[in-house]
N, C-alpha and C. Protein backbone atom coordinates (compact mmCIF):
# COMPACT_ATOMS: atom_id res chain seq x y z
N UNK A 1 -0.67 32.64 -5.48
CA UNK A 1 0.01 31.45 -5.04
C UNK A 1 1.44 31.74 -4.58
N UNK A 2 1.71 33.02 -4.81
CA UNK A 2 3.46 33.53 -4.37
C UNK A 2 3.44 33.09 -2.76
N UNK A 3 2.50 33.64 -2.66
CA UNK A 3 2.87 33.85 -0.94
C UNK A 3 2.78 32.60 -0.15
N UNK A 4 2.67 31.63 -0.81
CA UNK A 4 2.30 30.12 -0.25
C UNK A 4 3.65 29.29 -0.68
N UNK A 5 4.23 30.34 -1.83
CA UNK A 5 5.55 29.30 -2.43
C UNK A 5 6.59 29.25 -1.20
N UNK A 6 7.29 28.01 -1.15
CA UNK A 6 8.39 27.86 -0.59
C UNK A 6 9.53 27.84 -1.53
N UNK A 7 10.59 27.91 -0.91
CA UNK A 7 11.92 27.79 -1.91
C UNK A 7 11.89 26.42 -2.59
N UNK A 8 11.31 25.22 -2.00
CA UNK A 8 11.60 24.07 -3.39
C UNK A 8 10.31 23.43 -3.28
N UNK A 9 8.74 23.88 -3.15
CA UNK A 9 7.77 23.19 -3.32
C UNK A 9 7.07 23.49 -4.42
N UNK A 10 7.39 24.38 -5.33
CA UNK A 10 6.43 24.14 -6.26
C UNK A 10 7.57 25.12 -7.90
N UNK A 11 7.86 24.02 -8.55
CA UNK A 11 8.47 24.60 -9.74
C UNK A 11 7.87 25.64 -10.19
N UNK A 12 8.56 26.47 -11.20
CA UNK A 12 8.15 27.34 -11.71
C UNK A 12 6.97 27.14 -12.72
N UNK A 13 7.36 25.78 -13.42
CA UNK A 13 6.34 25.54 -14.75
C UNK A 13 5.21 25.20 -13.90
N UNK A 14 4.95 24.42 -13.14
CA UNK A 14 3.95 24.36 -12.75
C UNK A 14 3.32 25.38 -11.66
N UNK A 15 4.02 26.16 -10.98
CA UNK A 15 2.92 27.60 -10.70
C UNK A 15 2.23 28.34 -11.72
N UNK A 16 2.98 28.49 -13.04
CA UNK A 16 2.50 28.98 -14.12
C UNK A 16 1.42 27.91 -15.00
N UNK A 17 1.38 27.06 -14.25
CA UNK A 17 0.44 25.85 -15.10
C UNK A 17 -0.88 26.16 -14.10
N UNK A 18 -0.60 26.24 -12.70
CA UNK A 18 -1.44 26.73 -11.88
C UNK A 18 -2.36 27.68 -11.93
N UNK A 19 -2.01 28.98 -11.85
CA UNK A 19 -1.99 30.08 -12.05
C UNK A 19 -2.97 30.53 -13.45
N UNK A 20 -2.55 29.84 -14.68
CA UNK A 20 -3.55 29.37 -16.08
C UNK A 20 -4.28 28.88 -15.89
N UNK A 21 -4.78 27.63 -15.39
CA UNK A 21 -5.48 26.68 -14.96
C UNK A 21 -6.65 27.74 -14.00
N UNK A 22 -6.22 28.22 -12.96
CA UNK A 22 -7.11 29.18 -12.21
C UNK A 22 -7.95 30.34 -13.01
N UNK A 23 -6.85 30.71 -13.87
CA UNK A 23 -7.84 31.91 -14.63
C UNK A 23 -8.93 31.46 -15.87
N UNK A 24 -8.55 30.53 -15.69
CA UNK A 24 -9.75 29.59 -16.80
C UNK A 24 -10.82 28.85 -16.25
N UNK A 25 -12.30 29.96 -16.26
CA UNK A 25 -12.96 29.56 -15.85
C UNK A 25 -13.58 28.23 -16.19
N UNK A 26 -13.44 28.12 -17.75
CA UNK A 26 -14.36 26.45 -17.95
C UNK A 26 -13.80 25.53 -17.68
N UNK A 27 -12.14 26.04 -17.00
CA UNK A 27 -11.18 24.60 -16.76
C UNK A 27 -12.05 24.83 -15.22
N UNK A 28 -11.57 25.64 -14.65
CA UNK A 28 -12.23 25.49 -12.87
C UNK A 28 -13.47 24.62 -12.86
N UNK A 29 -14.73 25.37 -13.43
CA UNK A 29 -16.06 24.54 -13.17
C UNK A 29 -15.99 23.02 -13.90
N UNK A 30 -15.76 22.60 -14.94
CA UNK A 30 -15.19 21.70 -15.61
C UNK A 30 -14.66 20.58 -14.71
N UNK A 31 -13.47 20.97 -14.41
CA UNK A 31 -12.87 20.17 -13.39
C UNK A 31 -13.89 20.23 -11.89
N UNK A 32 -14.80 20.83 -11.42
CA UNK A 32 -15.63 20.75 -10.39
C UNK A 32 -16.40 19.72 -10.76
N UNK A 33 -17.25 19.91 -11.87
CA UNK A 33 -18.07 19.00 -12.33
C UNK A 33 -17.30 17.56 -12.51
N UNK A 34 -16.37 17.25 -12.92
CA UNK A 34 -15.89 16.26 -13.31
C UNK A 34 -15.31 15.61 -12.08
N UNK A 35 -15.14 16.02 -11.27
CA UNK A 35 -14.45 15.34 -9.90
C UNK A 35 -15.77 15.35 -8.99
N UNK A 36 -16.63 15.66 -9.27
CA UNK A 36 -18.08 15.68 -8.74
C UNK A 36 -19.11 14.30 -9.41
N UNK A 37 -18.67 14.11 -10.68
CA UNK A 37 -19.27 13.13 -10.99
C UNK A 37 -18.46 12.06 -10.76
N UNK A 38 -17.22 11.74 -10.68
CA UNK A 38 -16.18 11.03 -10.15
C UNK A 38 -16.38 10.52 -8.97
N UNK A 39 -16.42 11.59 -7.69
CA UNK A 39 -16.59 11.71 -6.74
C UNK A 39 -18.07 10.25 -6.41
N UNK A 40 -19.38 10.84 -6.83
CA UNK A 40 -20.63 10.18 -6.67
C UNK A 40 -19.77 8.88 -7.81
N UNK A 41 -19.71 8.45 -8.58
CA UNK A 41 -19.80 7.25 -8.76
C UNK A 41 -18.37 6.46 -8.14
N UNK A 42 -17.82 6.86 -7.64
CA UNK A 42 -16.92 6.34 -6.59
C UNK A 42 -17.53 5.56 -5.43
N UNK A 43 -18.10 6.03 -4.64
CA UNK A 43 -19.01 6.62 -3.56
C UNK A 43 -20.03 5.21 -3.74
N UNK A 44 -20.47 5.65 -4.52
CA UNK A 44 -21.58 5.03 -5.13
C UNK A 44 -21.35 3.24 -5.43
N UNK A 45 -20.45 2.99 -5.69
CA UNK A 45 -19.81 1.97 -5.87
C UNK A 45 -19.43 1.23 -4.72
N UNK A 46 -18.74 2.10 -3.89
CA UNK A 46 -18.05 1.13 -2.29
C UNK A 46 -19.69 1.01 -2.09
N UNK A 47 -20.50 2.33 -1.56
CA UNK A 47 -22.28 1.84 -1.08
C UNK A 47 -22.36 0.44 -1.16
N UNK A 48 -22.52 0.28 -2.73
CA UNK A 48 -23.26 -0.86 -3.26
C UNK A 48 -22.67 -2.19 -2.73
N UNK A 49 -21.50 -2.04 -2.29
CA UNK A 49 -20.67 -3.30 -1.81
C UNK A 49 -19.84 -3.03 0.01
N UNK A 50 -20.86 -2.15 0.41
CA UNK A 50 -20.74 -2.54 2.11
C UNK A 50 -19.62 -1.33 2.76
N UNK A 51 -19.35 -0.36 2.09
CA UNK A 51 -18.46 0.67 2.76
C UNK A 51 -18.28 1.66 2.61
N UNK A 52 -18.62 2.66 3.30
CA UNK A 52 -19.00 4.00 4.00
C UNK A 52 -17.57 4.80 3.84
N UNK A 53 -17.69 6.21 3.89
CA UNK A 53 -16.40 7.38 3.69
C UNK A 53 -17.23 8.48 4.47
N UNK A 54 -16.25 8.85 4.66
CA UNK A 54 -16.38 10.48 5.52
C UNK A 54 -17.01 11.63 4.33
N UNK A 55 -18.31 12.52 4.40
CA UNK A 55 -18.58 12.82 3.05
C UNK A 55 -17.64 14.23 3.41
N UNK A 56 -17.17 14.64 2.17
CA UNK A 56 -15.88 14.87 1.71
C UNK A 56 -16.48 16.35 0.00
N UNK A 57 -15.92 16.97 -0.10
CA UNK A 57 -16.45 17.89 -0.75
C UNK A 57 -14.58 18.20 -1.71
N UNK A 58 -14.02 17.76 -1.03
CA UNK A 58 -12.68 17.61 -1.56
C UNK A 58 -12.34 16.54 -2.62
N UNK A 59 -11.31 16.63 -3.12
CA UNK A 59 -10.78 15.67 -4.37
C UNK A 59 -10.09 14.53 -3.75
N UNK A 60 -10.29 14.22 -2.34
CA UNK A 60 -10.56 12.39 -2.40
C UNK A 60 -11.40 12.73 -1.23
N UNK A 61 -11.64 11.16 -0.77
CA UNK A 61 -12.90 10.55 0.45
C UNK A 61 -11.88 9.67 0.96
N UNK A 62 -12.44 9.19 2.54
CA UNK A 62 -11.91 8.62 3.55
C UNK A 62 -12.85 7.26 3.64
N UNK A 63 -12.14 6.50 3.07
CA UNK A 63 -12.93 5.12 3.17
C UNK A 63 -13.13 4.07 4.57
N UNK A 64 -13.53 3.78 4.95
CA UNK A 64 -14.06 3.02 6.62
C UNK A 64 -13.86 1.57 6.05
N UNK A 65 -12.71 1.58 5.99
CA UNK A 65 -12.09 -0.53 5.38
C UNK A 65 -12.85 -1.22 6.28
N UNK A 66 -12.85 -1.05 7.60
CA UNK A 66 -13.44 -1.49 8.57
C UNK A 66 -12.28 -2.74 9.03
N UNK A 67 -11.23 -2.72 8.74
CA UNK A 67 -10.17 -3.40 9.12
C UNK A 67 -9.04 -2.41 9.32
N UNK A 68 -8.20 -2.81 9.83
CA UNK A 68 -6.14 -1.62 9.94
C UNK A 68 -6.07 -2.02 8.59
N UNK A 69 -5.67 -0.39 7.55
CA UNK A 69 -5.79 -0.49 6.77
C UNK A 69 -4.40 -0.38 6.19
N UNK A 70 -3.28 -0.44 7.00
CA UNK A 70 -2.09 -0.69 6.57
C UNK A 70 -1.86 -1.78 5.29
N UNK A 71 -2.02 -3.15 5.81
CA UNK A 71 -2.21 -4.19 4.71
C UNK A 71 -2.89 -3.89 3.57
N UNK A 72 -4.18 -3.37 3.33
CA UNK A 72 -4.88 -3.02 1.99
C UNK A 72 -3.85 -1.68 1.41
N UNK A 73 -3.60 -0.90 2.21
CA UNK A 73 -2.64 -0.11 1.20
C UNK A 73 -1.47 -0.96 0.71
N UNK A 74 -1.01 -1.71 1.16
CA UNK A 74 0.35 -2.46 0.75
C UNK A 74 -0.26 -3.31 -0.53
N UNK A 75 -1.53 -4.10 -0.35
CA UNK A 75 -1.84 -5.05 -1.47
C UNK A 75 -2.40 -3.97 -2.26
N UNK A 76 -3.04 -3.24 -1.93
CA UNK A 76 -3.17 -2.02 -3.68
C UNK A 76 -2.21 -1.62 -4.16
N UNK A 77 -0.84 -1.44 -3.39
CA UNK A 77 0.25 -0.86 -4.24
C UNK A 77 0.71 -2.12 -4.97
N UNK A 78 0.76 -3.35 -4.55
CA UNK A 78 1.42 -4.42 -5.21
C UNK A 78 0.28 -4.45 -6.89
N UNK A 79 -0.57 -4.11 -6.41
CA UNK A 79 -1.34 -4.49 -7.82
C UNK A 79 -1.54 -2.93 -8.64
N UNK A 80 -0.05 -2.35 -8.43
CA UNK A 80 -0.37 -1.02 -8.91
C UNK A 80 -0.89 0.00 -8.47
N UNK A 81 -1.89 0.02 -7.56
CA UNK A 81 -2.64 1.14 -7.14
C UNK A 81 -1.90 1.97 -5.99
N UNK A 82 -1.61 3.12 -5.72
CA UNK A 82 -1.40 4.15 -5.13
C UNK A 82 -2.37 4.77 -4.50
N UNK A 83 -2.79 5.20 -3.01
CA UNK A 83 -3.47 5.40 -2.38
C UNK A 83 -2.98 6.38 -1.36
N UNK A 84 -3.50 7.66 -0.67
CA UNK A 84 -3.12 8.35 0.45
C UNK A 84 -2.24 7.60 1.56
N UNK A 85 -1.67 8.28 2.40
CA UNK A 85 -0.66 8.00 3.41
C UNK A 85 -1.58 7.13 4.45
N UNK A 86 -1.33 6.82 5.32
CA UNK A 86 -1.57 6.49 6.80
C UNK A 86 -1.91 7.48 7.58
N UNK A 87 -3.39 7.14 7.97
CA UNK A 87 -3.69 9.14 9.07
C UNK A 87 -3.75 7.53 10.36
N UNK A 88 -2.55 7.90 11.60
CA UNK A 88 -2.81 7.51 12.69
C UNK A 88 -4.29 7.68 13.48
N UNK A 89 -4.58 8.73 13.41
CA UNK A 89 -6.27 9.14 14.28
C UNK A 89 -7.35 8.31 13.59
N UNK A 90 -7.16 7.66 12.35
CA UNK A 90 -8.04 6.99 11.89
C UNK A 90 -7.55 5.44 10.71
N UNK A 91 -7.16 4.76 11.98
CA UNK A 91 -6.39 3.14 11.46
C UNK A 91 -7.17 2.41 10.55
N UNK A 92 -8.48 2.71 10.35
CA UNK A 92 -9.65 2.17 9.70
C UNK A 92 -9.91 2.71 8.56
N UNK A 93 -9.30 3.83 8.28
CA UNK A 93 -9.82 4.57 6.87
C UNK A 93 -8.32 4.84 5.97
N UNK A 94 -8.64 5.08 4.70
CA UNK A 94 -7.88 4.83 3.63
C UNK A 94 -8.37 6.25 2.81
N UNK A 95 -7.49 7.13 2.57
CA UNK A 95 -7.70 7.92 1.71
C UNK A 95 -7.27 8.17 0.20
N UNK A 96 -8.07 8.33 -0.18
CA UNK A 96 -8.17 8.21 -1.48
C UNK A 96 -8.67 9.25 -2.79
N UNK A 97 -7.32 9.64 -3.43
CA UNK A 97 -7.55 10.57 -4.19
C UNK A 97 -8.41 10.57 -5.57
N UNK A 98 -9.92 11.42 -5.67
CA UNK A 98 -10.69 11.43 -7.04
C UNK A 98 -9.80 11.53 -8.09
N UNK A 99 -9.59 10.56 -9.37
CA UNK A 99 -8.82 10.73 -10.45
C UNK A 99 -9.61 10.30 -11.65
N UNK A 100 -9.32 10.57 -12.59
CA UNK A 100 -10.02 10.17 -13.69
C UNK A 100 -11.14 9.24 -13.54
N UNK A 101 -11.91 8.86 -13.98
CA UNK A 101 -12.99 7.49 -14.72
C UNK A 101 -12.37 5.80 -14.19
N UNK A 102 -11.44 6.58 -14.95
CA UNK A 102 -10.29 4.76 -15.68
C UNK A 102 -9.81 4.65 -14.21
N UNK A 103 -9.33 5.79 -13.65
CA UNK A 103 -8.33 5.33 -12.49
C UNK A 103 -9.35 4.82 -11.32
N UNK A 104 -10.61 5.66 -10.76
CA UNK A 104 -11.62 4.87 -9.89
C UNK A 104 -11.59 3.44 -10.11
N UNK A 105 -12.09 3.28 -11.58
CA UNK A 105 -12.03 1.68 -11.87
C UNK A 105 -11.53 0.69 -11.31
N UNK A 106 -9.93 1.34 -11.98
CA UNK A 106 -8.88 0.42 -11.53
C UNK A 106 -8.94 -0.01 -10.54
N UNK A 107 -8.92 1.09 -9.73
CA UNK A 107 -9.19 1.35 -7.87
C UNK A 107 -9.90 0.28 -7.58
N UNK A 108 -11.11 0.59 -7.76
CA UNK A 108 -12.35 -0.46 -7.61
C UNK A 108 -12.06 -1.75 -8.09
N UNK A 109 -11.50 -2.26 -8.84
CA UNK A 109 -11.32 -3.34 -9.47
C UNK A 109 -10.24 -3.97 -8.25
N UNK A 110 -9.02 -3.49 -8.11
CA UNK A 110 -8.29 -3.87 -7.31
C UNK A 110 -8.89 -3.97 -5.17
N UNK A 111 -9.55 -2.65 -4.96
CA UNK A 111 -10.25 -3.01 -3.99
C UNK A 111 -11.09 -4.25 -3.76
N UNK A 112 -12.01 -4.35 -4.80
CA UNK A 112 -13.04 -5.25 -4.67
C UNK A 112 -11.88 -6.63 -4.92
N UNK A 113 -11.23 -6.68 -5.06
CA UNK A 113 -10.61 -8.54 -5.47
C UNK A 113 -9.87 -8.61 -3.33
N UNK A 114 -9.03 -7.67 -2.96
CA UNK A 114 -8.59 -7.49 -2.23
C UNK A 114 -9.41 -7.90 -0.66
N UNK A 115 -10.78 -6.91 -0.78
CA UNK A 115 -11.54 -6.67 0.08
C UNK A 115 -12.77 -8.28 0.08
N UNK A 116 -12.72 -9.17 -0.65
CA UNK A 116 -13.74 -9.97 -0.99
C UNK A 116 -13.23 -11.08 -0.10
């Protein structure tokens, strides 16, 4: 990870948190599995209620609001939720980072009141 460091992007404690984290294999697969089952019941959830993502093998998905999704990021942050930036090439999608269980929820909980 040296050769990727810049002078102020990544503290010291946490390259070394990095770096541990990497050499531990049951944390690596662990955390695969777990952002994998995250991942599908995320997924799985918009399905069931009308909205599609870019499939995604990464630790978030690109959701298809099917509206400019400027406004839904603004009303998820008001109700707490934090969500990826604004990708111009795609005004319709919302990205969204895999996090815990609890945090999808939330997600979901706040999407679905928003989106209804």
């Amino acid at each position: 990870m040296r050769p990727h460091q810049t002078w102020d992007s990544v503290n010291i404690m946490a390259l070394v948190a990095a770096i541990a984290s990497l050499n531990d294999e049951t944390q690596v697969t662990n955390g695969r599995r777990r952002n994998g089952e995250t991942r599908a019941y995320l997924t799985s959830e918009l399905k069931s209620i009308g909205y599609e993502h870019i499939p995604s093998q990464a630790n978030f998905i690109m959701i298809n609001v099917k509206r400019p999704v400027m406004p839904l990021i603004g009303g998820l942050r008001e109700h707490g939720v934090q969500v990826g930036r604004f990708f111009p090439a795609l005004p319709n999608h919302m990205r969204v980072t895999i996090g815990k269980r609890a945090e999808m929820e939330t997600f979901l909980s706040a999407f679905r009141e928003l989106t209804s």
